[in-house]
PDB file of N, CA and C in Angstrom:
ATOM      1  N   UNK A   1       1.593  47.033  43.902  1.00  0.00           N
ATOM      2  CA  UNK A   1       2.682  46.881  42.975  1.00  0.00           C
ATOM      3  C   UNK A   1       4.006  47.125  43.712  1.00  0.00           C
ATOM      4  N   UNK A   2       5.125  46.348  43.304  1.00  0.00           N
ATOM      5  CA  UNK A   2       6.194  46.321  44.225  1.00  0.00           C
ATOM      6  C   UNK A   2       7.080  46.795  43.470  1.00  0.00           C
ATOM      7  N   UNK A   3       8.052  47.966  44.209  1.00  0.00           N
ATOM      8  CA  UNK A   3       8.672  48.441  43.460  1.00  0.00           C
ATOM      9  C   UNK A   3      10.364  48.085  43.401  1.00  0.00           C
ATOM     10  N   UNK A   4      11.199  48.084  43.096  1.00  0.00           N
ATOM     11  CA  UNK A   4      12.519  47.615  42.802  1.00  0.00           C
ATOM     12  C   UNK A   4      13.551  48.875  42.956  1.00  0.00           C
ATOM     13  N   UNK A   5      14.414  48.845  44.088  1.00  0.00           N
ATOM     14  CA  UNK A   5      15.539  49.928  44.179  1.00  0.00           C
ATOM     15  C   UNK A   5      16.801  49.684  43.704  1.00  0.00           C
ATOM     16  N   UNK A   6      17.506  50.327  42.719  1.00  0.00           N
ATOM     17  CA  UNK A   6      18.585  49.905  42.628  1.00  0.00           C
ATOM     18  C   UNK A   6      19.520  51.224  42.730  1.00  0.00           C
ATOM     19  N   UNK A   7      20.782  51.171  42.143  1.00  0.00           N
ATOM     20  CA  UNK A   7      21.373  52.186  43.328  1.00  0.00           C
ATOM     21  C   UNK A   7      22.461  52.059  41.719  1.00  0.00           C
ATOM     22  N   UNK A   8      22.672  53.286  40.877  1.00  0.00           N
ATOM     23  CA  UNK A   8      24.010  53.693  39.581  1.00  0.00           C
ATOM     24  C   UNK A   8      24.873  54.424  40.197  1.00  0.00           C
ATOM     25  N   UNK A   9      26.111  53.447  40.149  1.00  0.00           N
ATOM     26  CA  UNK A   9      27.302  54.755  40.097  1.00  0.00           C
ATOM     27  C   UNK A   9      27.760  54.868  39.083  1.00  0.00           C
ATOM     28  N   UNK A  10      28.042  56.190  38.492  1.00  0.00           N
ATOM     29  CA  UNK A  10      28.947  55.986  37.450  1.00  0.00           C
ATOM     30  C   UNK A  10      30.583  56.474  37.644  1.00  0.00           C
ATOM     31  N   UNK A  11      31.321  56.001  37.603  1.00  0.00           N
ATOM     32  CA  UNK A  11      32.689  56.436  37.464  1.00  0.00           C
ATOM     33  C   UNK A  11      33.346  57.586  36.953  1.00  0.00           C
ATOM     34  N   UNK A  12      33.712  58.962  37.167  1.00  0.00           N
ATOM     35  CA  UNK A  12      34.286  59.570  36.509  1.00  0.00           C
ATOM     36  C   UNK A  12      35.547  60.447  37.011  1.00  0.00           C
ATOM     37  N   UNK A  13      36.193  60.693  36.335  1.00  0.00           N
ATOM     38  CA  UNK A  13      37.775  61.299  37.071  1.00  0.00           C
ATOM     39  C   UNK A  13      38.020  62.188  36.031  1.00  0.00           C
ATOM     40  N   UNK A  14      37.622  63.550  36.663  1.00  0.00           N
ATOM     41  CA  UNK A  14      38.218  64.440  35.448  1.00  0.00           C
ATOM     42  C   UNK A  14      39.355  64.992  34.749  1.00  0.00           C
ATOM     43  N   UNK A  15      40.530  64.046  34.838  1.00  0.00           N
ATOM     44  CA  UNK A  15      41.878  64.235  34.301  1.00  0.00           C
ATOM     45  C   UNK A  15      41.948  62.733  33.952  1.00  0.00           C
ATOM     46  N   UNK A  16      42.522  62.246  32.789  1.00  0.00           N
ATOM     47  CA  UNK A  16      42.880  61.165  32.466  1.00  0.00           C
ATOM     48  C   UNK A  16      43.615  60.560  33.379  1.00  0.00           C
ATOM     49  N   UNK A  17      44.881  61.347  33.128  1.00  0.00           N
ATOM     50  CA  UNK A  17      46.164  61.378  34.175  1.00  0.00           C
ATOM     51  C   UNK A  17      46.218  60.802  35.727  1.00  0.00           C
ATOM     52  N   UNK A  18      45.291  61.368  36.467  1.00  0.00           N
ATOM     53  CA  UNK A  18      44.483  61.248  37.592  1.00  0.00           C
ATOM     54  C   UNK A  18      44.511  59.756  38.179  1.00  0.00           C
ATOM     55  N   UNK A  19      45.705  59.091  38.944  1.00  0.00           N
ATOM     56  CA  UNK A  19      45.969  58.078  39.522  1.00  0.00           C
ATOM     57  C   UNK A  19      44.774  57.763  40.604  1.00  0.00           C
ATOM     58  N   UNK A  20      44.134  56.544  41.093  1.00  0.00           N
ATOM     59  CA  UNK A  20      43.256  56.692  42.122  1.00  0.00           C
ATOM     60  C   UNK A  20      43.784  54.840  42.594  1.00  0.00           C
ATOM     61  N   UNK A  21      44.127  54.843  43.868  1.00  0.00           N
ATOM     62  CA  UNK A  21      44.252  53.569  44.363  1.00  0.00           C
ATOM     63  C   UNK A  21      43.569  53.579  45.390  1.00  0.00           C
ATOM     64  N   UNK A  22      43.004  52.295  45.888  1.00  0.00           N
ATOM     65  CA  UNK A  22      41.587  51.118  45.661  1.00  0.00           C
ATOM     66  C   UNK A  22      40.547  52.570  46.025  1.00  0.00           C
ATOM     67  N   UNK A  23      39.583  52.674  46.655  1.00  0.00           N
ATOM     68  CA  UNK A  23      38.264  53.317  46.482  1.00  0.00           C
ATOM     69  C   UNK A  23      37.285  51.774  45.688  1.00  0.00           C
ATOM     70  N   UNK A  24      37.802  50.773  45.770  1.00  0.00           N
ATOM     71  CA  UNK A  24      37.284  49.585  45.255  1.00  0.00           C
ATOM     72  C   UNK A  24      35.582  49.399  46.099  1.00  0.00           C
ATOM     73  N   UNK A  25      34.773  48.871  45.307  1.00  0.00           N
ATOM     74  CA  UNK A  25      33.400  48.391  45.998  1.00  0.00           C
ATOM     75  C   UNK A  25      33.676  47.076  46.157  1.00  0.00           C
ATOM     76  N   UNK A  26      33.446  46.556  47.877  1.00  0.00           N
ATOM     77  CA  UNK A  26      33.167  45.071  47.876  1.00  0.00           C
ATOM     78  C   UNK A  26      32.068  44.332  47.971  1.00  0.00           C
ATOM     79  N   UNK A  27      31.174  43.775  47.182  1.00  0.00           N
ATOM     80  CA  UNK A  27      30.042  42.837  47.732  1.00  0.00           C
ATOM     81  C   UNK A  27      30.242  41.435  48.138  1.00  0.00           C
ATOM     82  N   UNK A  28      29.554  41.453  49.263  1.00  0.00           N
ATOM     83  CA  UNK A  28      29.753  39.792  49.948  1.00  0.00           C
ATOM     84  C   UNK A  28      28.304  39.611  50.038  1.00  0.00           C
ATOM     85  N   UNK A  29      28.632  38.252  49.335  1.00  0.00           N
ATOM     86  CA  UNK A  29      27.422  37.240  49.386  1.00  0.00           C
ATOM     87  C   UNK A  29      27.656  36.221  50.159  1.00  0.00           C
ATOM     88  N   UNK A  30      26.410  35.302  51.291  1.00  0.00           N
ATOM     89  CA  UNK A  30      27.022  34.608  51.851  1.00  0.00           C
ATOM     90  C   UNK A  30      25.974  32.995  50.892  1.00  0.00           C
ATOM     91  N   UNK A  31      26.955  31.958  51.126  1.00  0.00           N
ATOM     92  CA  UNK A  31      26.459  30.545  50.177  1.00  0.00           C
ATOM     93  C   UNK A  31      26.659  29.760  51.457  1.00  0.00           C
ATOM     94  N   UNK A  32      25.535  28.729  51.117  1.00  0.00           N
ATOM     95  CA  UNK A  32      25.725  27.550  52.232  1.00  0.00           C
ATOM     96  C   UNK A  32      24.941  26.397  51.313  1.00  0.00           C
ATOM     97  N   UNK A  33      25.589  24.801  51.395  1.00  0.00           N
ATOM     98  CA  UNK A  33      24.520  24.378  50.802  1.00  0.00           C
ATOM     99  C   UNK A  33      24.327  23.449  52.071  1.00  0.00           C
ATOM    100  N   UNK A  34      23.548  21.970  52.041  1.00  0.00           N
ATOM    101  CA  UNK A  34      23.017  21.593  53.143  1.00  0.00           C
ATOM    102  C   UNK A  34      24.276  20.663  53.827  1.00  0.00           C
ATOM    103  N   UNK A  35      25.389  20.489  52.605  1.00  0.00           N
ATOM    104  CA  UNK A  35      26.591  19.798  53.657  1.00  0.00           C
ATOM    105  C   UNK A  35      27.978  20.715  54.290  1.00  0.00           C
ATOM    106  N   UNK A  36      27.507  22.261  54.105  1.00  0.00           N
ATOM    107  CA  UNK A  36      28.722  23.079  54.508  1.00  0.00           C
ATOM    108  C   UNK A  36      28.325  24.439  55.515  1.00  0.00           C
ATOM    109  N   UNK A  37      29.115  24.494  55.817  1.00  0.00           N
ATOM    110  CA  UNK A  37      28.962  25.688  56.934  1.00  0.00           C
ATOM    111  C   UNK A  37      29.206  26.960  55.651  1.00  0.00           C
ATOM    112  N   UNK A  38      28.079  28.310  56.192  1.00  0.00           N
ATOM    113  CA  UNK A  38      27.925  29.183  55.201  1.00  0.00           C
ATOM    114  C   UNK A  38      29.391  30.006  55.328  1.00  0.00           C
ATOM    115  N   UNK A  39      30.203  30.716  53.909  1.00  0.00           N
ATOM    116  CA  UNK A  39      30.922  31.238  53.552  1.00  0.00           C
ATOM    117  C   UNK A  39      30.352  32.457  52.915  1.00  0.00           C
ATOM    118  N   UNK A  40      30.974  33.115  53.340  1.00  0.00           N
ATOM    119  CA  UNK A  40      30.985  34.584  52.054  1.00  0.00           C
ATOM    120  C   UNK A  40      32.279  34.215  51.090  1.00  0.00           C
ATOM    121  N   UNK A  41      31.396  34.878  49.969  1.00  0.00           N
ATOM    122  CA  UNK A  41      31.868  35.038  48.550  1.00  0.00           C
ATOM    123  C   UNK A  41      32.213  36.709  48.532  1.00  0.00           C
ATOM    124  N   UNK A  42      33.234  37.163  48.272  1.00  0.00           N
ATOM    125  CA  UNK A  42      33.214  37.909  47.886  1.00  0.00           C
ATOM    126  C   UNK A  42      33.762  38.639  46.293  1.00  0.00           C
ATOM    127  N   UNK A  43      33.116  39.637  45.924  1.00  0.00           N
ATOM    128  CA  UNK A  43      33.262  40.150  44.568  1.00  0.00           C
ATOM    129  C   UNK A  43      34.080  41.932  45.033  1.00  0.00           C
ATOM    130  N   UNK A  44      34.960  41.933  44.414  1.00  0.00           N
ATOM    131  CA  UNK A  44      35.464  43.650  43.942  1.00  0.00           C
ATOM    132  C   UNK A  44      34.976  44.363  42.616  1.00  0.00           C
ATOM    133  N   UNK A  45      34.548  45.532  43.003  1.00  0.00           N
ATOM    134  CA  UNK A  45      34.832  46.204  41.320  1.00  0.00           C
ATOM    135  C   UNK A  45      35.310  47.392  41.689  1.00  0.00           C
ATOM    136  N   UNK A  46      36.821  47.637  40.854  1.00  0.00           N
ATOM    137  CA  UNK A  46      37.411  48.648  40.636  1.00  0.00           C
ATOM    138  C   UNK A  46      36.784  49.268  39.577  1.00  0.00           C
ATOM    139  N   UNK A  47      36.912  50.904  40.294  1.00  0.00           N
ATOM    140  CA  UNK A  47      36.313  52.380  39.485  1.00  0.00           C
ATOM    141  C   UNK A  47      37.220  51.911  38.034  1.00  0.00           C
ATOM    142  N   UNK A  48      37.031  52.598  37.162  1.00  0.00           N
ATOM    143  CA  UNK A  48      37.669  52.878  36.061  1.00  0.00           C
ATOM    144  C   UNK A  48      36.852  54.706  35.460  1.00  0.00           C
ATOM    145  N   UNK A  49      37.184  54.710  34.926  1.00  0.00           N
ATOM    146  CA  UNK A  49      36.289  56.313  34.690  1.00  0.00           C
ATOM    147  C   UNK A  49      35.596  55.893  33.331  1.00  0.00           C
ATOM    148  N   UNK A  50      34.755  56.573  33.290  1.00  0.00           N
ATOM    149  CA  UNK A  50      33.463  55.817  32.348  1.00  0.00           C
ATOM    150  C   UNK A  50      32.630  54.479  32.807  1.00  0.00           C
ATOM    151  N   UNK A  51      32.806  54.015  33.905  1.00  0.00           N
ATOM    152  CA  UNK A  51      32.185  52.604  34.150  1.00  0.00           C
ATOM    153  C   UNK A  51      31.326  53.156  34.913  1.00  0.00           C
ATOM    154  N   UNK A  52      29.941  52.061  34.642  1.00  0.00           N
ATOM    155  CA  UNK A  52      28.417  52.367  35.417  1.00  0.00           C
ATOM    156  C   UNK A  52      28.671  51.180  36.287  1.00  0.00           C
ATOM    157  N   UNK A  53      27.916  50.850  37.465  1.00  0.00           N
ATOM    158  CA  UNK A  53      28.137  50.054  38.375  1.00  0.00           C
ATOM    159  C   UNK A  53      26.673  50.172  38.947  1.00  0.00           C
ATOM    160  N   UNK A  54      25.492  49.163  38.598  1.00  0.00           N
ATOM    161  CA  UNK A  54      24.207  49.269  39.087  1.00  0.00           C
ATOM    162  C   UNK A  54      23.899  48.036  39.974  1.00  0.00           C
ATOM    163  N   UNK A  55      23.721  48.353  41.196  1.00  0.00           N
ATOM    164  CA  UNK A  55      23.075  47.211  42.136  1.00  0.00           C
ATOM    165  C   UNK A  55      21.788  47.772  42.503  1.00  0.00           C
ATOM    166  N   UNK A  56      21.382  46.124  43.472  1.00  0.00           N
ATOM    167  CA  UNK A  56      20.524  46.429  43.923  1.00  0.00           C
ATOM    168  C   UNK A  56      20.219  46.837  45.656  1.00  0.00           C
ATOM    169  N   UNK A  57      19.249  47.738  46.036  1.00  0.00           N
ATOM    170  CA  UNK A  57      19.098  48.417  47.595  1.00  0.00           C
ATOM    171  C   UNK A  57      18.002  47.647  48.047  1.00  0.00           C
ATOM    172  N   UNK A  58      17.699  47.832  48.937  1.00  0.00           N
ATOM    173  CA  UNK A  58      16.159  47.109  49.391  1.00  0.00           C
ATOM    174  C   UNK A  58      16.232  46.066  49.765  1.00  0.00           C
ATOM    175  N   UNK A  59      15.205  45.452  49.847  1.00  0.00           N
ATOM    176  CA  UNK A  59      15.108  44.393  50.684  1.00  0.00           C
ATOM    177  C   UNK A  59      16.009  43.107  50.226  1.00  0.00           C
ATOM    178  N   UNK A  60      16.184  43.337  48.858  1.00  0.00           N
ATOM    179  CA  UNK A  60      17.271  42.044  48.458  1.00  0.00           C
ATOM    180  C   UNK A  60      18.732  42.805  47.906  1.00  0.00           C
ATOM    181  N   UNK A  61      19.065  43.918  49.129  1.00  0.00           N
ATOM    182  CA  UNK A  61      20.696  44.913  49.338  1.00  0.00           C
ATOM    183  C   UNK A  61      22.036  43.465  49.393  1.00  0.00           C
ATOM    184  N   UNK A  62      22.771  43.411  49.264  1.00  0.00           N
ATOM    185  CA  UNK A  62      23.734  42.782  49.364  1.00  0.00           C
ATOM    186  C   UNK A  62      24.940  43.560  50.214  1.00  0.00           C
ATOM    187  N   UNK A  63      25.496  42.758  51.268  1.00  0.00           N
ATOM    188  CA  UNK A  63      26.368  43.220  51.815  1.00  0.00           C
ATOM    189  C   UNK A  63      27.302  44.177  51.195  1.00  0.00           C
ATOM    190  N   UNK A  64      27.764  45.213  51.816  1.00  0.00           N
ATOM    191  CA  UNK A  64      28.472  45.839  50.758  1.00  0.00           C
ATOM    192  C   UNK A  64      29.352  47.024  51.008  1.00  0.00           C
ATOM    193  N   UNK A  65      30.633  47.216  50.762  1.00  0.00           N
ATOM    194  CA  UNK A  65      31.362  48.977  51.239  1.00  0.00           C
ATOM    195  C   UNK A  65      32.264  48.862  50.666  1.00  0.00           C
ATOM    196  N   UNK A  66      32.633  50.283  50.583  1.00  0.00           N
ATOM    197  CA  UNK A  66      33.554  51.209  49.571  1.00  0.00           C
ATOM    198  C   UNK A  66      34.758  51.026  50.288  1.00  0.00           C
ATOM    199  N   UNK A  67      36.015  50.757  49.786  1.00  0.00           N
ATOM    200  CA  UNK A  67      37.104  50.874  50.849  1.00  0.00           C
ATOM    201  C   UNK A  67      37.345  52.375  50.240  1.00  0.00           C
ATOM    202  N   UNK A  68      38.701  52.684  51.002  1.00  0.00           N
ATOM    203  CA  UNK A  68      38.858  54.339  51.006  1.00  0.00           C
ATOM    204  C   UNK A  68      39.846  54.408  50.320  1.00  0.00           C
ATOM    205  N   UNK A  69      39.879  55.488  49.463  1.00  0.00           N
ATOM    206  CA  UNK A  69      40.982  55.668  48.155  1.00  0.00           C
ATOM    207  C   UNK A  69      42.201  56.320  49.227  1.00  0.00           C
ATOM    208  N   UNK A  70      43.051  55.712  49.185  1.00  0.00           N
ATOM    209  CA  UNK A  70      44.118  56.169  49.872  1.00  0.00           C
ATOM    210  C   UNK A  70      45.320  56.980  48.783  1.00  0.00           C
ATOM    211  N   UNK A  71      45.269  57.193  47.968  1.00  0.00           N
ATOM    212  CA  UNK A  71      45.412  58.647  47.025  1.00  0.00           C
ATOM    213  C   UNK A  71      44.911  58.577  45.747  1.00  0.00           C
ATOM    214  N   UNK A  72      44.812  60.227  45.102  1.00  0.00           N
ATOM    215  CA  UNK A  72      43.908  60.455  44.101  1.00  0.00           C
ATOM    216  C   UNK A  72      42.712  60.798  44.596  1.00  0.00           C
ATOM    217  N   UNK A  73      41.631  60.851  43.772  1.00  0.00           N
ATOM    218  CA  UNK A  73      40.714  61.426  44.235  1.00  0.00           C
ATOM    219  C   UNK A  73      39.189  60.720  43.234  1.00  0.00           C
ATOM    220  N   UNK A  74      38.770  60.164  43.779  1.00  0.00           N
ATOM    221  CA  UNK A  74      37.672  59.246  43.254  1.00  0.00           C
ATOM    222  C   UNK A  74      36.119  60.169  42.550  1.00  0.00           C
ATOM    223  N   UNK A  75      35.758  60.473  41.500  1.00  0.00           N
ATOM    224  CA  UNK A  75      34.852  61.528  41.147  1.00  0.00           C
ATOM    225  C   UNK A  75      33.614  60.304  40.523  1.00  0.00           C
ATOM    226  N   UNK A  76      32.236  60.168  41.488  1.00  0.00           N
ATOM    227  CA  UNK A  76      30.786  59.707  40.957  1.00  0.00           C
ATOM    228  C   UNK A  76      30.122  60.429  40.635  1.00  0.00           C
ATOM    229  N   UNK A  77      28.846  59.722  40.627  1.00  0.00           N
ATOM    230  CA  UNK A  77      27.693  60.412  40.072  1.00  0.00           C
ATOM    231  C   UNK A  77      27.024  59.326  40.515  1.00  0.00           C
ATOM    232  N   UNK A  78      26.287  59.143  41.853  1.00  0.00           N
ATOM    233  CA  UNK A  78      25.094  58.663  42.450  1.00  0.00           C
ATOM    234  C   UNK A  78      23.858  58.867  42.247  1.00  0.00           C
ATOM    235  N   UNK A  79      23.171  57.977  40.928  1.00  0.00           N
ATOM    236  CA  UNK A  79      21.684  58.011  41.243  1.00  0.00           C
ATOM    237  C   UNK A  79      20.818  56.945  41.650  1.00  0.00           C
ATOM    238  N   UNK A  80      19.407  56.903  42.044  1.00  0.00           N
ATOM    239  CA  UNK A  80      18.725  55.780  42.406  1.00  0.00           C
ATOM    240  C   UNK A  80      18.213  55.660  41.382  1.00  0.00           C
ATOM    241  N   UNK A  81      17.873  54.196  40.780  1.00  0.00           N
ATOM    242  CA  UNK A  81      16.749  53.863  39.946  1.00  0.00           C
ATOM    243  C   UNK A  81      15.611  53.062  40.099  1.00  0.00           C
ATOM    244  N   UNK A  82      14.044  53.564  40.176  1.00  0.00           N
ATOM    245  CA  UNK A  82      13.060  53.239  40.522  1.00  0.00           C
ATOM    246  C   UNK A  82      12.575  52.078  40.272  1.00  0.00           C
ATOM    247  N   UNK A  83      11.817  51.392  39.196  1.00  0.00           N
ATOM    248  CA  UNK A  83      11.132  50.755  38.525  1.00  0.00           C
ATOM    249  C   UNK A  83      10.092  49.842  39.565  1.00  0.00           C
ATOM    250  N   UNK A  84       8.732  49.617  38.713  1.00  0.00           N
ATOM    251  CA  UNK A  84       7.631  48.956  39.064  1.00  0.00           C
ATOM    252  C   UNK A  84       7.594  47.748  38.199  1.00  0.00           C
TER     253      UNK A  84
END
């Protein structure tokens, strides 16, 4: 039985107030079809506080990194989720 990794962040910042600029996640996907040379796609998602953000790890991981919050202060909650 094969099992499936996926990877929750959830967003949280414990002051409303609490400014945070980028700390953004980027995923790049790369596309090619049979008449083009392959491109990455890429996707952002900005934190917001209260937002869940679930991908997937493992063997089908998608390119992927955190840029660095260059002020404020970025507050998660990293868990893995299993499933069979």
């Amino acid at each position: 039985m094969k099992k499936h990794l996926h990877h929750a962040l959830i967003y949280k910042n414990l002051k409303k107030h609490l400014h945070v600029e980028l700390g953004t996640n980027t995923f790049a996907v790369i596309t090619q079809n049979r008449c083009s040379k392959p491109r990455f796609v890429h996707a952002q998602v900005t934190p917001i506080a209260g937002m869940a953000l679930f991908h997937v790890h493992g063997d089908r991981c998608l390119l992927h990194e955190a840029k660095v919050v260059s002020r404020g202060v970025k507050y998660m909650l990293r868990s893995d989720v299993i499933f069979a």
